[in-house]
Protein backbone atom coordinates (compact mmCIF):
# COMPACT_ATOMS: atom_id res chain seq x y z
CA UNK A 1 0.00 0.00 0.00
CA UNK A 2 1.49 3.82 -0.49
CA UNK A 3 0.77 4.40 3.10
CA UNK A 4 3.84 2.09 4.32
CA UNK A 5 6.37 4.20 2.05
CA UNK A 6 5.16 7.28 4.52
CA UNK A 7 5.96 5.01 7.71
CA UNK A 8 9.66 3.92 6.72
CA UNK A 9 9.74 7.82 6.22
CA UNK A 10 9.15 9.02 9.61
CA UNK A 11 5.67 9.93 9.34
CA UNK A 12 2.68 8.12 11.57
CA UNK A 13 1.44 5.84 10.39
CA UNK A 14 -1.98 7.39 11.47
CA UNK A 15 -1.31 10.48 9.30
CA UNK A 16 -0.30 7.87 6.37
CA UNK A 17 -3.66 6.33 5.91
CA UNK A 18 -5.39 9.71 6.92
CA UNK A 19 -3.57 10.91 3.90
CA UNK A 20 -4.85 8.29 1.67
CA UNK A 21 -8.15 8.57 2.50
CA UNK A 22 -8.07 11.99 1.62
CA UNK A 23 -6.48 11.66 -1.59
CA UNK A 24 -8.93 8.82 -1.82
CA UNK A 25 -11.93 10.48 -1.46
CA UNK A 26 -10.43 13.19 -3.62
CA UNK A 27 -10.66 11.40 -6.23
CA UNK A 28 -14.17 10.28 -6.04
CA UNK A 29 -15.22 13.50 -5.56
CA UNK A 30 -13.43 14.45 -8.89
CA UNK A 31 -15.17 11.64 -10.84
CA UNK A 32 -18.22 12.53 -9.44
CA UNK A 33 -18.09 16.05 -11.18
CA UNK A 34 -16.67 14.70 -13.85
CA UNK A 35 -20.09 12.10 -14.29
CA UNK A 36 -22.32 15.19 -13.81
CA UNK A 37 -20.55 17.44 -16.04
CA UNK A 38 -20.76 14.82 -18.79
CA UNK A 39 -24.49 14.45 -18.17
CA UNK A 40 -25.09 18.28 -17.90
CA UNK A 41 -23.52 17.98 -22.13
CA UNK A 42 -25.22 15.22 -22.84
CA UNK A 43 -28.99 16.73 -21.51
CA UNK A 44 -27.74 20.18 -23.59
CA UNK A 45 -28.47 18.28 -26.77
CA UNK A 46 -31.65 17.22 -26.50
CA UNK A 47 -34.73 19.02 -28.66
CA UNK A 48 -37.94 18.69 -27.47
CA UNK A 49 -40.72 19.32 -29.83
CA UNK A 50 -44.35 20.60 -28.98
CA UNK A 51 -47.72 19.99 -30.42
CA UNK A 52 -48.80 23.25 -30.87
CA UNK A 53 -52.51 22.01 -32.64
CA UNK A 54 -53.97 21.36 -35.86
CA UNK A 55 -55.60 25.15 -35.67
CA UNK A 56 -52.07 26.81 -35.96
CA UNK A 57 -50.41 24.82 -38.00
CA UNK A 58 -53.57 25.28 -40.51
CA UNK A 59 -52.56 29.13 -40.11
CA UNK A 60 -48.82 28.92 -40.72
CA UNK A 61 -49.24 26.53 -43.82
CA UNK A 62 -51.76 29.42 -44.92
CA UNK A 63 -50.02 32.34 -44.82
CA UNK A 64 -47.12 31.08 -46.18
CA UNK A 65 -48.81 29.62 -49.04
CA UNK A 66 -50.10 33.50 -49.28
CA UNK A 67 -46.51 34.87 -49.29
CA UNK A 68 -45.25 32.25 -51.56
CA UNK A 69 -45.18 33.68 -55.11
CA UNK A 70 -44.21 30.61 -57.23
């Protein structure tokens, strides 16, 4: 484990695994954000579409067959 190079080092043992637990759940924590980041991209590409009715689409197809000079 990493936490035994920090013991033939000098330091306690007890600040050796406190260490790696740190950098431990550091790293979760970065994956984490990393997960919801990727998710926050992925939900930016989505296009919803809405039934706005038969009535207004009747009135769009009219007018522009109005404004359509063929």
């Amino acid at each position: 484990m990493d936490y035994m190079m920090d013991i033939e080092e000098g330091t306690s043992p007890v600040l050796a695994l406190k260490r790696c637990h740190t950098m431990r759940r550091k790293a979760v924590i970065r994956e984490k954000k990393r997960k919801e980041m990727k998710l926050d991209d992925e939900s930016k590409e989505v296009v919803v579409f809405e039934d706005l009715g038969a009535d207004y689409l009747e009135e769009i197809l009219s007018l522009s067959e109005s404004s359509c000079s063929w």
